[in-house]
N, C-alpha and C. Protein backbone atom coordinates (compact mmCIF):
# COMPACT_ATOMS: atom_id res chain seq x y z
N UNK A 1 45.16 100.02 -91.04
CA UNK A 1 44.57 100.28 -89.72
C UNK A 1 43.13 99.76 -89.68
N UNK A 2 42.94 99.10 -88.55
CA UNK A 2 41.65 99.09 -88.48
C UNK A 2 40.96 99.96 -88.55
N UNK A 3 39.17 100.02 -88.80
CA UNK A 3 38.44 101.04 -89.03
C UNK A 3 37.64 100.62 -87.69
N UNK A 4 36.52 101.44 -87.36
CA UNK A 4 35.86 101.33 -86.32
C UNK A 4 35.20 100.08 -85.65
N UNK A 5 34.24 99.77 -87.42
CA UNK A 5 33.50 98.78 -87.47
C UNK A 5 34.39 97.43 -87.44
N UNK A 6 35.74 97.35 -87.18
CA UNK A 6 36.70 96.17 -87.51
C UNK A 6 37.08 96.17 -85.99
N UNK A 7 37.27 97.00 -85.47
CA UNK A 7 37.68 97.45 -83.90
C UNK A 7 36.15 96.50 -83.25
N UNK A 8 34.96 97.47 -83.29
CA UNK A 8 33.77 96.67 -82.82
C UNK A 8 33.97 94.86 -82.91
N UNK A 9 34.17 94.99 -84.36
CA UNK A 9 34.34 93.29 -84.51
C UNK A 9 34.92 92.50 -83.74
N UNK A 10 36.15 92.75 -83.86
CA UNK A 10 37.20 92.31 -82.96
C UNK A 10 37.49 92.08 -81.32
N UNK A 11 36.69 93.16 -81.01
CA UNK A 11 36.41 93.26 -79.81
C UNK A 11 34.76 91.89 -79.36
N UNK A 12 33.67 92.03 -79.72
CA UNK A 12 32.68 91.07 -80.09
C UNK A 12 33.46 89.69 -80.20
N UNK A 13 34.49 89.56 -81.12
CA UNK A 13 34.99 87.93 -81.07
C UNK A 13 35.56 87.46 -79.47
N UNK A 14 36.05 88.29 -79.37
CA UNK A 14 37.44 88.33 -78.16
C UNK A 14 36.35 87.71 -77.51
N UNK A 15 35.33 88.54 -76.94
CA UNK A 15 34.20 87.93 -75.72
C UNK A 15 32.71 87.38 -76.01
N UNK A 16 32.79 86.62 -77.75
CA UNK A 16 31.67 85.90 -78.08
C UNK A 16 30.68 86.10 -78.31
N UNK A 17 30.31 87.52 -78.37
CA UNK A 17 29.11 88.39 -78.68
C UNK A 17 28.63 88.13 -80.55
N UNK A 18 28.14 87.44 -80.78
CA UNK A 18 28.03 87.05 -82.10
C UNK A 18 26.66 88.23 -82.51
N UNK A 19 25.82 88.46 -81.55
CA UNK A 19 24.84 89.71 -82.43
C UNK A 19 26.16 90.61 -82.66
N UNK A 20 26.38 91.35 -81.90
CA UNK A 20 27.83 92.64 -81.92
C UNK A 20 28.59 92.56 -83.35
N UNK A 21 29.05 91.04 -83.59
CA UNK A 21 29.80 90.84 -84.63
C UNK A 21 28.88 91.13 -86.38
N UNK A 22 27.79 90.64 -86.36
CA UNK A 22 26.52 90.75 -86.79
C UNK A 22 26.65 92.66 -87.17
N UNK A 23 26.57 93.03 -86.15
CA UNK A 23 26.24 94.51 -86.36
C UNK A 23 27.42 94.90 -86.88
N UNK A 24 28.55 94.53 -86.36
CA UNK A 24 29.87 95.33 -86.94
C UNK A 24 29.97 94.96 -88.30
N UNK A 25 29.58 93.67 -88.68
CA UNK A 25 29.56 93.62 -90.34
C UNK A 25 28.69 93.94 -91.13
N UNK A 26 27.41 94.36 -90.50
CA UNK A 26 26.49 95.44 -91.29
C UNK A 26 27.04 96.40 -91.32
N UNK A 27 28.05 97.04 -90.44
CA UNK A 27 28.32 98.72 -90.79
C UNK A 27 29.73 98.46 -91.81
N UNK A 28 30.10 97.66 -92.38
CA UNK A 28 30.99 97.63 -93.29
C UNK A 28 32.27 96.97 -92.38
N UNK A 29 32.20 95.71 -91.09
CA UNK A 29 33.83 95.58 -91.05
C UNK A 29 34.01 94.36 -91.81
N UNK A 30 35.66 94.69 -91.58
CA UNK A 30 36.31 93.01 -92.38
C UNK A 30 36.27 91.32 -91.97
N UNK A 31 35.76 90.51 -92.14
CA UNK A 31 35.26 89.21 -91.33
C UNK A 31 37.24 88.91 -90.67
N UNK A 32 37.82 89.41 -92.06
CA UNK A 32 39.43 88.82 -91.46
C UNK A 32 40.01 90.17 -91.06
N UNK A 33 40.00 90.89 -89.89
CA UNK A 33 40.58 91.89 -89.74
C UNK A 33 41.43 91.52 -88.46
N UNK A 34 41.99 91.92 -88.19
CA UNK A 34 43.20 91.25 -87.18
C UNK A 34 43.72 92.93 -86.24
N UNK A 35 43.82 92.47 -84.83
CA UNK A 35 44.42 93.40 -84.06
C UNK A 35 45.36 93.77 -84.19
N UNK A 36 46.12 94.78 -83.17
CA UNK A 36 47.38 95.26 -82.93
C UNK A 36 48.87 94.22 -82.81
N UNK A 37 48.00 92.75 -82.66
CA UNK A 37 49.48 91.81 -82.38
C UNK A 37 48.89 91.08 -83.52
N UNK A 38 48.01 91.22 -84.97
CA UNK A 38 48.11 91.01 -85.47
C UNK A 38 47.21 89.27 -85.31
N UNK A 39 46.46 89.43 -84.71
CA UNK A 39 45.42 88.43 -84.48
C UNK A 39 44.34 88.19 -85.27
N UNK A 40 43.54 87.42 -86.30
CA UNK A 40 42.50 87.68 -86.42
C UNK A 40 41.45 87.27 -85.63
N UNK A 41 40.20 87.81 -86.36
CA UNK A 41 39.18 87.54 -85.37
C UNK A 41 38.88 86.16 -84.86
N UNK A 42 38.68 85.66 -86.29
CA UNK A 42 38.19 84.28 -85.94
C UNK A 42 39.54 83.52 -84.59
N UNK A 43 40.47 83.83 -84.49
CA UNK A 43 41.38 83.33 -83.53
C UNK A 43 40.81 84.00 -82.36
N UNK A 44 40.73 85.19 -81.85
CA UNK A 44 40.06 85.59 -81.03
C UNK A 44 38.79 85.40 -80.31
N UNK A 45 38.15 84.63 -81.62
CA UNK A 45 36.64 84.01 -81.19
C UNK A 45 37.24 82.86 -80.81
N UNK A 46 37.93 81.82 -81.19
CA UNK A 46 38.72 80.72 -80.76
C UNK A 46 39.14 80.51 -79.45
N UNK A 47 40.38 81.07 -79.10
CA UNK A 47 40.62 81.31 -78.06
C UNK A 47 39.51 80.70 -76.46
N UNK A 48 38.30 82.09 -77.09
CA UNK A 48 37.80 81.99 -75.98
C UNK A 48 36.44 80.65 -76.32
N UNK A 49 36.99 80.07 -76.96
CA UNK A 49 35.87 78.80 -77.42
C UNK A 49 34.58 79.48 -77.51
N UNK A 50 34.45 80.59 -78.26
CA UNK A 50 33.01 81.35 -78.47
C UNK A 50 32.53 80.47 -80.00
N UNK A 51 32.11 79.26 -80.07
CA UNK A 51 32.06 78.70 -81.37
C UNK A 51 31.10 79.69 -81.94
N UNK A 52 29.72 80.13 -80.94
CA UNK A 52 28.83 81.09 -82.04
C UNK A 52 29.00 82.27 -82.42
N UNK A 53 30.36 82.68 -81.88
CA UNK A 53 30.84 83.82 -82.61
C UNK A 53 31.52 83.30 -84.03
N UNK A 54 32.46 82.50 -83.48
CA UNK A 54 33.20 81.81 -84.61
C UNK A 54 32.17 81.67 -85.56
N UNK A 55 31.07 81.04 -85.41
CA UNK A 55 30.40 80.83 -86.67
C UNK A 55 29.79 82.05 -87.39
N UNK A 56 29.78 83.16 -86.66
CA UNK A 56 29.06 84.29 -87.43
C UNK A 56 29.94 84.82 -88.04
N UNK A 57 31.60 84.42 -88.00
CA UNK A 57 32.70 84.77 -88.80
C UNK A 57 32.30 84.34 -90.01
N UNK A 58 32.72 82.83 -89.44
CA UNK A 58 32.53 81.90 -90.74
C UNK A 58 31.46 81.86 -91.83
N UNK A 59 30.45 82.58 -91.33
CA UNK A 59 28.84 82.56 -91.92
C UNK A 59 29.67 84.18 -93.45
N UNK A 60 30.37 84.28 -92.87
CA UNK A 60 30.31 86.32 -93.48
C UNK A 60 31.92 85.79 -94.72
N UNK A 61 31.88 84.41 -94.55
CA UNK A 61 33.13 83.92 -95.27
C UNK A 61 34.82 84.32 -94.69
N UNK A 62 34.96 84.46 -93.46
CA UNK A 62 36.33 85.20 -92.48
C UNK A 62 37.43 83.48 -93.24
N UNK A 63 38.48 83.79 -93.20
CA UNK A 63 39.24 82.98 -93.64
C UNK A 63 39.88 82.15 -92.17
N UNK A 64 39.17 80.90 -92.81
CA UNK A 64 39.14 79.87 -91.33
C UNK A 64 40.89 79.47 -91.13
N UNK A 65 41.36 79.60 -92.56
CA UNK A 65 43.18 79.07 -91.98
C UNK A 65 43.56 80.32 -91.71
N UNK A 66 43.20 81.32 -91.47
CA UNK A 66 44.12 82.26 -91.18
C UNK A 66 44.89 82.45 -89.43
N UNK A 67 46.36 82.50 -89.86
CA UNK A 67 47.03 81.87 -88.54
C UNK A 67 47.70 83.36 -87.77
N UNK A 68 47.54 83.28 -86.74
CA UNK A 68 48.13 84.44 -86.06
C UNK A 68 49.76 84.44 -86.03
N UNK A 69 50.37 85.39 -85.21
CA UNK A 69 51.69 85.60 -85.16
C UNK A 69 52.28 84.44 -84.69
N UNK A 70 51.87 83.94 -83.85
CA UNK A 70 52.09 82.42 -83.27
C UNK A 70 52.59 81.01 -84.27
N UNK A 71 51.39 81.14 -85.29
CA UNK A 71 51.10 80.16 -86.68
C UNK A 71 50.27 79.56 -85.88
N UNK A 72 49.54 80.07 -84.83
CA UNK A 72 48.27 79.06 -84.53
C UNK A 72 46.78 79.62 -85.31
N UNK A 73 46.39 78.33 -86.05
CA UNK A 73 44.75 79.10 -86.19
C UNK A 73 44.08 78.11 -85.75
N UNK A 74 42.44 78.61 -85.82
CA UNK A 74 41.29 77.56 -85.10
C UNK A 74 41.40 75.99 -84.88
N UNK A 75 42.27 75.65 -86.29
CA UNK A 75 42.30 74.15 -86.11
C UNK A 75 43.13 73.68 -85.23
N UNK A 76 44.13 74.03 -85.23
CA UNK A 76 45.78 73.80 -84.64
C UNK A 76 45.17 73.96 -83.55
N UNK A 77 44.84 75.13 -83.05
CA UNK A 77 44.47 75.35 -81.58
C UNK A 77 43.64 74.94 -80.75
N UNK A 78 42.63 74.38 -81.55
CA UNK A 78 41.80 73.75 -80.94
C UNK A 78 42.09 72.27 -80.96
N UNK A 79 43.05 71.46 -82.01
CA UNK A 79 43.61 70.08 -81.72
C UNK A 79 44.31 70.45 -80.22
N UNK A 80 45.25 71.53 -80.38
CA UNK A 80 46.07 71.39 -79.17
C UNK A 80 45.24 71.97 -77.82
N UNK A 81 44.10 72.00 -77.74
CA UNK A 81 43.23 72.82 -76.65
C UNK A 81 42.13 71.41 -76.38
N UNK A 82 41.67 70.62 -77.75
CA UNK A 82 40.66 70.04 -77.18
C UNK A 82 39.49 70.92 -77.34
N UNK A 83 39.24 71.05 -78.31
CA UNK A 83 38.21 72.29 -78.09
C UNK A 83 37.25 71.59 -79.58
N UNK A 84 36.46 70.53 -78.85
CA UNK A 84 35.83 69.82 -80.51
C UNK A 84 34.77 70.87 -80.94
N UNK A 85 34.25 71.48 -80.66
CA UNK A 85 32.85 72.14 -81.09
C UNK A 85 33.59 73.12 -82.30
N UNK A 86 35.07 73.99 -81.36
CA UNK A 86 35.39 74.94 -82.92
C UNK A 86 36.18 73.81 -83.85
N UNK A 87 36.87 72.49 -83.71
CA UNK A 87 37.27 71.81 -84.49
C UNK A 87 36.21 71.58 -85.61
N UNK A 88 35.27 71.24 -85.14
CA UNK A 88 33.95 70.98 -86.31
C UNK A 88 33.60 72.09 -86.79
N UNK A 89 33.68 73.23 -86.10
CA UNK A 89 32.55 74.02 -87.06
C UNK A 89 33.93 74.63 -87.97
N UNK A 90 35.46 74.83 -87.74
CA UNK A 90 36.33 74.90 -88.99
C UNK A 90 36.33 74.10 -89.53
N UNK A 91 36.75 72.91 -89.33
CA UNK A 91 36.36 71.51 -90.49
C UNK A 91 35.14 71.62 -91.68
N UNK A 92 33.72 71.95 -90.80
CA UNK A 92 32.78 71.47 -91.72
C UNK A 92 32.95 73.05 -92.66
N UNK A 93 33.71 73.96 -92.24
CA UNK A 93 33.77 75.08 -93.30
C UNK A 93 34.93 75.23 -94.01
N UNK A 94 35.47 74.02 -94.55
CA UNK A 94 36.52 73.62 -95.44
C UNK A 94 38.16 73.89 -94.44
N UNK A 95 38.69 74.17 -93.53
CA UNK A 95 39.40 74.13 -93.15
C UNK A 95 40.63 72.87 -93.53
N UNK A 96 41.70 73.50 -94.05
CA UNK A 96 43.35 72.90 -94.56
C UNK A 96 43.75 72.28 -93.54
N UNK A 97 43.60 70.92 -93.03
CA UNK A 97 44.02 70.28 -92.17
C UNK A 97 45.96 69.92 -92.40
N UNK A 98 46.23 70.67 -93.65
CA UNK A 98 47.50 70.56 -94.05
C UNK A 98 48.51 71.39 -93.24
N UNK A 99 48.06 72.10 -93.06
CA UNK A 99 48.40 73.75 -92.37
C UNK A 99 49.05 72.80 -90.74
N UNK A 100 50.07 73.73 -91.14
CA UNK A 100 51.18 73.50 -89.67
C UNK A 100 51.34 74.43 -88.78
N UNK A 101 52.07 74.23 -87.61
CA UNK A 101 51.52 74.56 -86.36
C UNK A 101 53.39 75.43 -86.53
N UNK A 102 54.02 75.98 -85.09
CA UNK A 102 55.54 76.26 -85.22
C UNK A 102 56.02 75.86 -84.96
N UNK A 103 56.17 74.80 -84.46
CA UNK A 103 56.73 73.32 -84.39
C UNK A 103 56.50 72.40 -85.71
N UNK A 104 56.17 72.90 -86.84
CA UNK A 104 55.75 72.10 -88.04
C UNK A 104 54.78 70.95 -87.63
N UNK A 105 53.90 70.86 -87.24
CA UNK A 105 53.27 69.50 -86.53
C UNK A 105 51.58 70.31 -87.26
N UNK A 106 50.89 68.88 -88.03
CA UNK A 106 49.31 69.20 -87.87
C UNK A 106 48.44 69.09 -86.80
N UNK A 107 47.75 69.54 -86.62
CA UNK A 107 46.46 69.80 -85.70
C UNK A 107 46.38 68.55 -84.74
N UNK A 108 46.64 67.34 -85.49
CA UNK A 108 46.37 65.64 -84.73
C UNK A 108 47.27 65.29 -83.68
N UNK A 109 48.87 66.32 -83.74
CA UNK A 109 49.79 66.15 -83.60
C UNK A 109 49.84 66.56 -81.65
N UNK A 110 49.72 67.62 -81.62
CA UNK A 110 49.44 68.11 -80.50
C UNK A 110 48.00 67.63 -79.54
N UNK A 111 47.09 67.03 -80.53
CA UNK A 111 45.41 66.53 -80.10
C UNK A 111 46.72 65.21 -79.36
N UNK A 112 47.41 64.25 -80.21
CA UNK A 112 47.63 62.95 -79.85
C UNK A 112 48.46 63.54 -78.57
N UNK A 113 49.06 64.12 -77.97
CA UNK A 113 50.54 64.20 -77.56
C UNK A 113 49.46 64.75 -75.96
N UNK A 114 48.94 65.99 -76.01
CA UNK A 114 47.50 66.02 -74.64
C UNK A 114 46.44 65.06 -74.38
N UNK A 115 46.25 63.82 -75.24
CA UNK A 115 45.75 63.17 -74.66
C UNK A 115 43.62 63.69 -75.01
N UNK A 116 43.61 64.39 -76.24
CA UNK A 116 41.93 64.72 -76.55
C UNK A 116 41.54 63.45 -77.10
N UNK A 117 41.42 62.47 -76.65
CA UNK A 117 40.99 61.53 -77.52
C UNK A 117 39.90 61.87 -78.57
N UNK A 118 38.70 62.26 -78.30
CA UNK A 118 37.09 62.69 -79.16
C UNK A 118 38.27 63.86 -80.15
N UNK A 119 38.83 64.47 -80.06
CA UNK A 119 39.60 65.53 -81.58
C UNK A 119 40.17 64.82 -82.07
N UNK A 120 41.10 63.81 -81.34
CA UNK A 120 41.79 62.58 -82.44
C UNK A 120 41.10 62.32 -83.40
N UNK A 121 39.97 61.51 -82.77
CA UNK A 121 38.56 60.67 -83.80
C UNK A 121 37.86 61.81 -84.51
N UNK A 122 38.15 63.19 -84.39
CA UNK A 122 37.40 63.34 -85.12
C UNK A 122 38.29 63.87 -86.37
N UNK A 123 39.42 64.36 -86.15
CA UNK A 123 40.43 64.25 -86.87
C UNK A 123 41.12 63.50 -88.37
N UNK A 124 40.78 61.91 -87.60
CA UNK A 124 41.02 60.77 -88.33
C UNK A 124 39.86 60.67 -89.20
N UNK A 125 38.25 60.63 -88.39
CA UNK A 125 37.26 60.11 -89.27
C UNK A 125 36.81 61.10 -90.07
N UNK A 126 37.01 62.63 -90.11
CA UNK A 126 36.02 63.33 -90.32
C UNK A 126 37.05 64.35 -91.54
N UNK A 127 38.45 64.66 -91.49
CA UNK A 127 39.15 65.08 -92.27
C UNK A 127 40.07 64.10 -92.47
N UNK A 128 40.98 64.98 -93.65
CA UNK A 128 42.41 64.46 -94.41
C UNK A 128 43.73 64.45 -94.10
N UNK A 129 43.19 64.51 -92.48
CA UNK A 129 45.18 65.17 -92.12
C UNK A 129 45.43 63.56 -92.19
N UNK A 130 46.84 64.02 -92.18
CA UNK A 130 48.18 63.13 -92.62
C UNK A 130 48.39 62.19 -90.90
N UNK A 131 48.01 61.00 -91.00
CA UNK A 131 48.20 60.46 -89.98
C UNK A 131 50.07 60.16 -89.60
N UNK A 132 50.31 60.40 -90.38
CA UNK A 132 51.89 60.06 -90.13
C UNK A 132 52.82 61.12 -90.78
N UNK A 133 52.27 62.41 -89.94
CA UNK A 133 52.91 63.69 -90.87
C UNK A 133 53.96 63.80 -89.49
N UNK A 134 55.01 64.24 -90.27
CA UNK A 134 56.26 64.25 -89.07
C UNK A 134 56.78 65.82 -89.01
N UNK A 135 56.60 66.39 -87.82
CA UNK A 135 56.45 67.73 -87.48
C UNK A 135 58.58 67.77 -87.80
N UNK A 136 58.95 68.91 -87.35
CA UNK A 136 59.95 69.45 -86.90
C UNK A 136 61.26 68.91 -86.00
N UNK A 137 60.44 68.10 -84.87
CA UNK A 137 61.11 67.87 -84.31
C UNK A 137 61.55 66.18 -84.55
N UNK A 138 60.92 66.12 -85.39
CA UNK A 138 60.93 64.42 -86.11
C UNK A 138 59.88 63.13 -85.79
N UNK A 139 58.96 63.67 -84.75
CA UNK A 139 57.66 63.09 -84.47
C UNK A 139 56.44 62.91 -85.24
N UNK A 140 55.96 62.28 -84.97
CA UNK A 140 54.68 61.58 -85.81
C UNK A 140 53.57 61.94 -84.28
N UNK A 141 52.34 61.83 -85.01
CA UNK A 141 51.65 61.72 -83.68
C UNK A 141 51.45 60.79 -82.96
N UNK A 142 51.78 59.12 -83.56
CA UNK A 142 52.35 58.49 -82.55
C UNK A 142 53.51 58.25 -82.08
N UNK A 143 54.26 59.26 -82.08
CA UNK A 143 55.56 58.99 -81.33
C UNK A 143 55.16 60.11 -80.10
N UNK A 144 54.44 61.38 -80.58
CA UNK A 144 54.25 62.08 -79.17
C UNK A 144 53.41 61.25 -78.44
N UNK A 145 52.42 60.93 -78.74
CA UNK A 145 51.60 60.06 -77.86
C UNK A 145 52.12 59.69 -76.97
N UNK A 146 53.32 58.71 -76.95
CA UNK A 146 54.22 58.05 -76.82
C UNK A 146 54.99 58.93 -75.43
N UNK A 147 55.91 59.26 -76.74
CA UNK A 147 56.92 60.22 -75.98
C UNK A 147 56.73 61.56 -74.50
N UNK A 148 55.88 61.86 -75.00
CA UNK A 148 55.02 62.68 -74.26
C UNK A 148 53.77 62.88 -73.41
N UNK A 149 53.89 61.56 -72.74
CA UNK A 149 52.85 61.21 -71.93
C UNK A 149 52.81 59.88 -71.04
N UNK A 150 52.19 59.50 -70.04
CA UNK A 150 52.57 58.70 -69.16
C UNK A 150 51.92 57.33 -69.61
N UNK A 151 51.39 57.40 -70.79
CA UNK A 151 50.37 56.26 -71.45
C UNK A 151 49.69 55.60 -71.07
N UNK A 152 48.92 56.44 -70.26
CA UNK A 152 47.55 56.10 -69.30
C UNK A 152 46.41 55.97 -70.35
N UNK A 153 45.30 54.92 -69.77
CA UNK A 153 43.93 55.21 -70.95
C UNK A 153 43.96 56.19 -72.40
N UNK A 154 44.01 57.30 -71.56
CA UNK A 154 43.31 58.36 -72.65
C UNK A 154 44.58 58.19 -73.82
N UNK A 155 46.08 57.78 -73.55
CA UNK A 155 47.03 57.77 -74.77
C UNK A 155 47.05 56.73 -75.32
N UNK A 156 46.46 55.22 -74.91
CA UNK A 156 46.00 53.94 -74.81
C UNK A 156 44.95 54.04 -75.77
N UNK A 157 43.88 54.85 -75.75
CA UNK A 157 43.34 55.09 -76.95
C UNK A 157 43.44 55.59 -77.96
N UNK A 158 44.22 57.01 -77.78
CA UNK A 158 44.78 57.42 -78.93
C UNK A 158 45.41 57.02 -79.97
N UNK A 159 46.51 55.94 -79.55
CA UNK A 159 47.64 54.78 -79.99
C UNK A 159 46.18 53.82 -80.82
N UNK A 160 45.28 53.39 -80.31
CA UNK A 160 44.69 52.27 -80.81
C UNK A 160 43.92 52.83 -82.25
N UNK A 161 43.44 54.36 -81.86
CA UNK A 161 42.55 55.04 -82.72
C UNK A 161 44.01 55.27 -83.98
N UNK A 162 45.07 55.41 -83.75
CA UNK A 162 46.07 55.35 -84.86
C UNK A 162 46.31 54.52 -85.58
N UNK A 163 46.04 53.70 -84.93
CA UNK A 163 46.91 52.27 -85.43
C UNK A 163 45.46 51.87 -86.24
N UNK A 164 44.49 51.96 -85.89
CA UNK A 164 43.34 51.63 -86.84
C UNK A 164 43.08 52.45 -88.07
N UNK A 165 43.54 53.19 -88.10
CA UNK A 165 43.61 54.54 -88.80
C UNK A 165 44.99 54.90 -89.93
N UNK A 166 45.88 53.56 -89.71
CA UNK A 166 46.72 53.31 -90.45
C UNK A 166 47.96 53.92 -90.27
N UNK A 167 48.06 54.55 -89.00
CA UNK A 167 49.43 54.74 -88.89
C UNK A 167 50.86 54.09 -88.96
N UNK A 168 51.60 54.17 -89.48
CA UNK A 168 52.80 53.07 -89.27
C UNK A 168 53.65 53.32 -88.08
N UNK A 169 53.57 52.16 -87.58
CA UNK A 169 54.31 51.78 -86.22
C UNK A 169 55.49 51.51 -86.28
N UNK A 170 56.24 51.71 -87.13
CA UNK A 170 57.43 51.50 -87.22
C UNK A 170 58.01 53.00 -88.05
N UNK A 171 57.49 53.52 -88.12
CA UNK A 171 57.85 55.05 -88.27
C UNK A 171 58.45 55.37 -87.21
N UNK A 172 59.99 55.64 -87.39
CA UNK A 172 61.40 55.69 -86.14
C UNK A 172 60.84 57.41 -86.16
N UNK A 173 61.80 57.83 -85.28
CA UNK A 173 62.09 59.43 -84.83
C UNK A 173 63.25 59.79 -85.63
N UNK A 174 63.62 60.83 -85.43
CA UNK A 174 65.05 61.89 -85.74
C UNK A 174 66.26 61.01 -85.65
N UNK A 175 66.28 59.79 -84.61
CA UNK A 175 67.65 59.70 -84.58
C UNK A 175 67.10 57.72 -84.78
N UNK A 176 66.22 57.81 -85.43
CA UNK A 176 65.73 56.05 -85.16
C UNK A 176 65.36 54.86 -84.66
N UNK A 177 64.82 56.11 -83.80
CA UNK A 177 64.39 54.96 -82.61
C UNK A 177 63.12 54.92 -82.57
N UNK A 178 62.22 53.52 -83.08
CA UNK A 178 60.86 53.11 -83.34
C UNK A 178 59.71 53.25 -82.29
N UNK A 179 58.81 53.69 -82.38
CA UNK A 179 57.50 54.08 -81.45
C UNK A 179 57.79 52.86 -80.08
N UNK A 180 57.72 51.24 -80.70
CA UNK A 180 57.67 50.28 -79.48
C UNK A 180 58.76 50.17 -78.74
N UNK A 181 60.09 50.63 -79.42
CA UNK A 181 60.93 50.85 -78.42
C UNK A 181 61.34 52.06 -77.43
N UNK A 182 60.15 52.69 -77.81
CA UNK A 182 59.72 54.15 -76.63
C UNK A 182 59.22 53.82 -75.71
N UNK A 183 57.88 53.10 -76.13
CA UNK A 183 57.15 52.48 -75.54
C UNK A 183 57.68 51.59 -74.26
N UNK A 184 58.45 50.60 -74.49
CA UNK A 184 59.06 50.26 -73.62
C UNK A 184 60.25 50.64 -73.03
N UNK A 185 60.64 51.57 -73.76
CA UNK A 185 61.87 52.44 -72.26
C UNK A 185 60.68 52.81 -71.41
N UNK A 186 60.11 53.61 -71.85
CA UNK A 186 58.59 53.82 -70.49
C UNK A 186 57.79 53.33 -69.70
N UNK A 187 58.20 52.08 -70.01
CA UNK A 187 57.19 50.79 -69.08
C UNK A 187 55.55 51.30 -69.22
N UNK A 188 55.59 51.29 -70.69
CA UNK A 188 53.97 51.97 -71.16
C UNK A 188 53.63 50.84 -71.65
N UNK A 189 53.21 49.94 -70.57
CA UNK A 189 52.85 48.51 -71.10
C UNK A 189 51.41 48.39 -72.12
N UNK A 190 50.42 48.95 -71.84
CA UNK A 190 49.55 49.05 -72.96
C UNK A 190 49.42 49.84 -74.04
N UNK A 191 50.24 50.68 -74.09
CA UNK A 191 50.82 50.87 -75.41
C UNK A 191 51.68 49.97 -75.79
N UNK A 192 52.78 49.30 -75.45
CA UNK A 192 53.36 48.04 -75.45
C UNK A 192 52.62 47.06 -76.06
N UNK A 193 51.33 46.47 -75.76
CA UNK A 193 50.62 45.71 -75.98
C UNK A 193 49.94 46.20 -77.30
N UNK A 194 49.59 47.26 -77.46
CA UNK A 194 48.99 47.45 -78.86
C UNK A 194 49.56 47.60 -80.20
N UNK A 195 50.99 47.76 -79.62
CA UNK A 195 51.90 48.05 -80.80
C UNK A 195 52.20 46.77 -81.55
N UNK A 196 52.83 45.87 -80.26
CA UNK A 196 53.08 44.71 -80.58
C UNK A 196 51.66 43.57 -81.41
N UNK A 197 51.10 43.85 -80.76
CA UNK A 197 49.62 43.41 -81.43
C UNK A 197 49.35 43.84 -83.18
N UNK A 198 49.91 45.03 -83.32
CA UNK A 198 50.46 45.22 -84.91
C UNK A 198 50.91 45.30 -85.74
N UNK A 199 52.17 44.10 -84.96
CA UNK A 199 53.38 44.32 -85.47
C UNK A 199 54.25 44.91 -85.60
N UNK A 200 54.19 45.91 -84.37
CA UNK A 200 55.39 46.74 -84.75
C UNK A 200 56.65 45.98 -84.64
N UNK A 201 58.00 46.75 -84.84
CA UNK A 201 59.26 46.32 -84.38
C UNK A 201 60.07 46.82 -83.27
N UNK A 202 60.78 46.37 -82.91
CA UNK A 202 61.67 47.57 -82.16
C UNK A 202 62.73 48.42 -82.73
């Protein structure tokens, strides 16, 4: 059960109050203490993109992979939210870019597939995730890119920021069917154009 000072805490993340959090861990709470649905804080500070709460977690050592009932934690959620400020401040505090989402997919996976371009890049340049890690459903993050989006600009870059970044373009899906020949069932001509530009195949 939570104790008082873990209740205070918890409550402080939820709505970003980073002195509050401060005080609740002077009176003895847990940096990783988690609610009634089994949330921790630092997700709770997440959520509401309170990065300077988040960081007064992180400052007290709160365990940055720790994933809620969901299997979402800060990183995952914030690839799939777009949310670069808590992407960096879990990153620069060692955060497991290995760590999967419930769809089995890393953090890049869901960044490529919404279209965050700036979490892509920072993704690629700044950690170790697996540019060609293939979630669950048999996707890569450039096949959601792809698959899952109208391949306007913002997926136009994403695709280019991959492909520089060493993704393989010829990494098929579940049933084998290659990124450029997605590409063009979709009449996603500049993705079309970039693939082909690297050789992909069909």
């Amino acid at each position: 059960m939570p104790t008082d000072a873990d209740q205070r805490l918890l409550a402080a993340a939820a709505v970003g109050d980073a002195s509050a959090i401060a005080r609740a861990l002077a009176d003895g709470a847990d940096p990783d203490a988690r609610d009634g649905e089994g949330t921790p804080a630092t997700m709770l500070a997440t959520r509401g993109g309170h990065v300077e709460a988040l960081r007064a977690l992180i400052e007290a050592e709160a365990d940055v992979d720790a994933q809620d009932a969901t299997l979402d934690n800060p990183m995952l959620y914030a690839g799939r939210e777009g949310l670069l400020d808590i992407l960096r401040a879990v990153a620069e505090a060692g955060a497991d870019p290995t760590i999967t989402n419930r769809y089995g997919g890393v953090a890049l996976i869901p960044a490529s597939e919404r279209g965050h371009v700036e979490v892509v890049r920072y993704l690629l340049d700044e950690t170790d995730i697996d540019v060609d890690h293939v979630n669950r459903l048999g996707w890569t993050a450039l096949l959601e890119a792809i698959l899952l989006s109208d391949g306007g600009p913002r997926h136009q870059a994403i695709v280019e920021l991959l492909i520089e970044n060493g993704a393989d373009v010829d990494l098929a899906d579940g049933e084998g069917v290659r990124p450029l020949a997605h590409a063009r069932a979709r009449d996603q001509s500049g993705i079309v154009a970039l693939l082909e530009a690297a050789d992909a195949r069909d």
